[in-house]
C-alpha atoms as a PDB file:
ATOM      1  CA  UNK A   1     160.486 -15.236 -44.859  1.00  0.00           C
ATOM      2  CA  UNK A   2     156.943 -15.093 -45.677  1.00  0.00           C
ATOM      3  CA  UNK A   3     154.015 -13.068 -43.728  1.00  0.00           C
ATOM      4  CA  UNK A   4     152.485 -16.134 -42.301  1.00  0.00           C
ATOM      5  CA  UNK A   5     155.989 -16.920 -40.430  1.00  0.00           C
ATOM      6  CA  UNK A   6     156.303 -13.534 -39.879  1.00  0.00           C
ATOM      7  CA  UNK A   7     153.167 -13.242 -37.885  1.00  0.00           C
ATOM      8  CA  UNK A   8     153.713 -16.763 -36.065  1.00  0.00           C
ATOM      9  CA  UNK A   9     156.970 -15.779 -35.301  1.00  0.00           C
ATOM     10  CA  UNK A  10     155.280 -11.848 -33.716  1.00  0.00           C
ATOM     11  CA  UNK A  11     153.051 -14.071 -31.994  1.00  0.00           C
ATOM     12  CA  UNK A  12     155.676 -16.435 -30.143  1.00  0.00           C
ATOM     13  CA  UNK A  13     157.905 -13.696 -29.255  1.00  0.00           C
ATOM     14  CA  UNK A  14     155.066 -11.055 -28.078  1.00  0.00           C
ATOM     15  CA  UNK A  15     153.629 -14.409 -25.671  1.00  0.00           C
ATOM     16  CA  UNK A  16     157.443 -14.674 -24.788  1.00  0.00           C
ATOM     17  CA  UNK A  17     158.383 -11.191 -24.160  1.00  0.00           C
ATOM     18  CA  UNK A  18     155.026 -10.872 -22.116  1.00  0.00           C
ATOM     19  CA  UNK A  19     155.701 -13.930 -20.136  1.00  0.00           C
ATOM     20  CA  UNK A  20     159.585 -13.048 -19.158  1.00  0.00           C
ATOM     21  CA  UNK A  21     158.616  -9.020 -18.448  1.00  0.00           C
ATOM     22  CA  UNK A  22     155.655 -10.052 -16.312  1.00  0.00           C
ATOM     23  CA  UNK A  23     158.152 -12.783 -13.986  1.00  0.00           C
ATOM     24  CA  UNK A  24     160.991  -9.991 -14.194  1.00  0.00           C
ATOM     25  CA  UNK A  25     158.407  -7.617 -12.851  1.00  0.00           C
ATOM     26  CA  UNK A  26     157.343 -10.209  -9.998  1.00  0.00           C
ATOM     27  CA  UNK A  27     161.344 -10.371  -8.944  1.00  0.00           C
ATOM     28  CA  UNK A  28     162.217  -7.231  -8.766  1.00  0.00           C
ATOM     29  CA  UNK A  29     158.963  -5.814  -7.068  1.00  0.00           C
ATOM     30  CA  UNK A  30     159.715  -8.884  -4.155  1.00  0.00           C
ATOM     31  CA  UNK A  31     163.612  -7.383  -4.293  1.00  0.00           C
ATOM     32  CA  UNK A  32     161.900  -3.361  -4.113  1.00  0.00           C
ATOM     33  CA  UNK A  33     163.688  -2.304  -7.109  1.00  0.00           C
ATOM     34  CA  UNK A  34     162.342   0.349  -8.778  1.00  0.00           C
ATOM     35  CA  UNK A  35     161.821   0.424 -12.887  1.00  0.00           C
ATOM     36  CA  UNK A  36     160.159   1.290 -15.848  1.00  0.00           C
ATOM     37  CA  UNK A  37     157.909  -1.620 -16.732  1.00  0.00           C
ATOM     38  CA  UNK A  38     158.162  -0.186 -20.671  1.00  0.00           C
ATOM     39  CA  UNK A  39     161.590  -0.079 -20.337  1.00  0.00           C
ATOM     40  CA  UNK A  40     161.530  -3.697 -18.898  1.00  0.00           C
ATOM     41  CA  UNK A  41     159.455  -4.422 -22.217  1.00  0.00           C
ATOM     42  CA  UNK A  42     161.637  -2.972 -24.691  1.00  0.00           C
ATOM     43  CA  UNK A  43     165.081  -4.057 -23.458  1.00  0.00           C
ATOM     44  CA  UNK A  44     163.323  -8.084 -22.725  1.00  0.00           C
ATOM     45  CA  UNK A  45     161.973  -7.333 -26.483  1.00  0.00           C
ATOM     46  CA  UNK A  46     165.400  -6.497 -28.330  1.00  0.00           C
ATOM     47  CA  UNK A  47     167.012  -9.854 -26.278  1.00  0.00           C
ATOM     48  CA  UNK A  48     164.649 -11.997 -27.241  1.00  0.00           C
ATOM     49  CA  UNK A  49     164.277 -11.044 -30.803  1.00  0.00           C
ATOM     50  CA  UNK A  50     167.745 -10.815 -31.292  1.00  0.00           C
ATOM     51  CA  UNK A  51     168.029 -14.267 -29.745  1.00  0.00           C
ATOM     52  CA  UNK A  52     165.101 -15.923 -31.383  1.00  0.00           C
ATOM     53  CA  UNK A  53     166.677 -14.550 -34.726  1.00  0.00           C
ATOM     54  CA  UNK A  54     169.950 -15.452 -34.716  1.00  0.00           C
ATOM     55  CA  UNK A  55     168.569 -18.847 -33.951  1.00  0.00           C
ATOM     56  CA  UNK A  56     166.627 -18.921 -37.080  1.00  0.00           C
ATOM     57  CA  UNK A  57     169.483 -17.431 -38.764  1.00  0.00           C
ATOM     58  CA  UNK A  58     171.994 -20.164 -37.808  1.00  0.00           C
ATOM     59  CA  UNK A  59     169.148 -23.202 -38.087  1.00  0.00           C
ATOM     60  CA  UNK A  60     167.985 -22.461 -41.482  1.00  0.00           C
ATOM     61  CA  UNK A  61     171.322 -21.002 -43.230  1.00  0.00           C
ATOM     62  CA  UNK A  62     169.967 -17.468 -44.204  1.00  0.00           C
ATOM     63  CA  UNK A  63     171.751 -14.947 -45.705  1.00  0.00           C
ATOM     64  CA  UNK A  64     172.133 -11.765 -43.234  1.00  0.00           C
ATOM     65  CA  UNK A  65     171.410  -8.690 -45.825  1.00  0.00           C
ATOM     66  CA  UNK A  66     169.341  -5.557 -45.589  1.00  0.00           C
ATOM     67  CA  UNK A  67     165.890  -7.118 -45.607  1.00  0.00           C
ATOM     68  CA  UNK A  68     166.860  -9.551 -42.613  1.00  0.00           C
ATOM     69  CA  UNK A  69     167.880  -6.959 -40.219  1.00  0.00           C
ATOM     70  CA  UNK A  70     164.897  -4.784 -41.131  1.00  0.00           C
ATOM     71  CA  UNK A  71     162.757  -7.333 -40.475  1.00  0.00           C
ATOM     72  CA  UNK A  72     164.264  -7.964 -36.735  1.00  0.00           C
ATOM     73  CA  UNK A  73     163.656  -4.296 -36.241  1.00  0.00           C
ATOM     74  CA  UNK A  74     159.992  -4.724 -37.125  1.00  0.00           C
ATOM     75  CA  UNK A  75     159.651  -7.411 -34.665  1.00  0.00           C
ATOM     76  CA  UNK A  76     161.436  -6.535 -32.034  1.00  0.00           C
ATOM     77  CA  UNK A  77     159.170  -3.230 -31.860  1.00  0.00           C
ATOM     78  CA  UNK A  78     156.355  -5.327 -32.891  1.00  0.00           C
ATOM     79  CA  UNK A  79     156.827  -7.294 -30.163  1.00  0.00           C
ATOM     80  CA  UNK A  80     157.343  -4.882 -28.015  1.00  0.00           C
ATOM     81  CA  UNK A  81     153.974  -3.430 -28.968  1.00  0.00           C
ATOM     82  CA  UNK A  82     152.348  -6.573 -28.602  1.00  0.00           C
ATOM     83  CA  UNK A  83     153.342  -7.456 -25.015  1.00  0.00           C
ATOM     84  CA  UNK A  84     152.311  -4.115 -24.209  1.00  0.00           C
ATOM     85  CA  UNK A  85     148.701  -2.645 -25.846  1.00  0.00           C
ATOM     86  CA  UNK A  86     148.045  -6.813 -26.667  1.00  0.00           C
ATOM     87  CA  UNK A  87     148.792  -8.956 -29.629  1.00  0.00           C
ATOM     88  CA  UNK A  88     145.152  -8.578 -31.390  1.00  0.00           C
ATOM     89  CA  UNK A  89     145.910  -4.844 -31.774  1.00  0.00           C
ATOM     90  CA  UNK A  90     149.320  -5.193 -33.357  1.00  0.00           C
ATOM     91  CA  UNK A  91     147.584  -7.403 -36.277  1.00  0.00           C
ATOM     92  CA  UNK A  92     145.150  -4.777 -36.632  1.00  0.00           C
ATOM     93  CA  UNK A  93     147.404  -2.000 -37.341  1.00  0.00           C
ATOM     94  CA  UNK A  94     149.023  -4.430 -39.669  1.00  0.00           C
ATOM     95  CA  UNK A  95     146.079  -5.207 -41.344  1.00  0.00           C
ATOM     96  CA  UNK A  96     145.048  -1.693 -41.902  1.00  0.00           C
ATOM     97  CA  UNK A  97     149.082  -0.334 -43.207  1.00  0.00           C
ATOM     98  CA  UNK A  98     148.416  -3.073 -45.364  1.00  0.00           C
ATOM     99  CA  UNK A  99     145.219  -2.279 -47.019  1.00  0.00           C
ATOM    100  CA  UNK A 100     146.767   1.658 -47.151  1.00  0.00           C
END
């Protein structure tokens, strides 16, 4: 996987996790549930990470090792991040750990 993917594939899922936690939100505050919209975020996150990388796993024939699942870590909190303080300032932090 190279960064440009990488940062495609943040973007998609941030938009997506966004998008899902903001209608899940909607439903439950119609049904008066109470919840943790972070929570929401995080657990909406891991799913769709999870889902969107077993997809690429399974499409493109890749090798599950070390680097793989490290990598759905970092997007799933990325994401998570993203759908949360916004998308622009995820890219900045990983502009700036890179140039460290």
């Amino acid at each position: 996987m190279n960064g440009q993917f990488l940062i495609t594939a943040l973007a998609v899922i941030s938009v997506l996790t966004s998008l899902t936690v903001q209608a899940l939100k909607k439903l439950l505050d119609e049904k008066g549930a109470k919840y943790s919209s972070n929570v929401l975020a995080v657990i909406v996150a891991i799913v769709l990470t999870v889902a969107c990388a077993i997809g690429y796993i399974i499409y493109f024939g890749v090798a599950v090792n070390a680097q793989v699942i490290i990598t759905i870590i970092a997007l799933t909190f990325f994401s998570f991040l993203g759908s949360t303080v916004g998308y622009d300032k995820v890219i900045q932090l990983i502009k700036q750990l890179g140039e460290v």
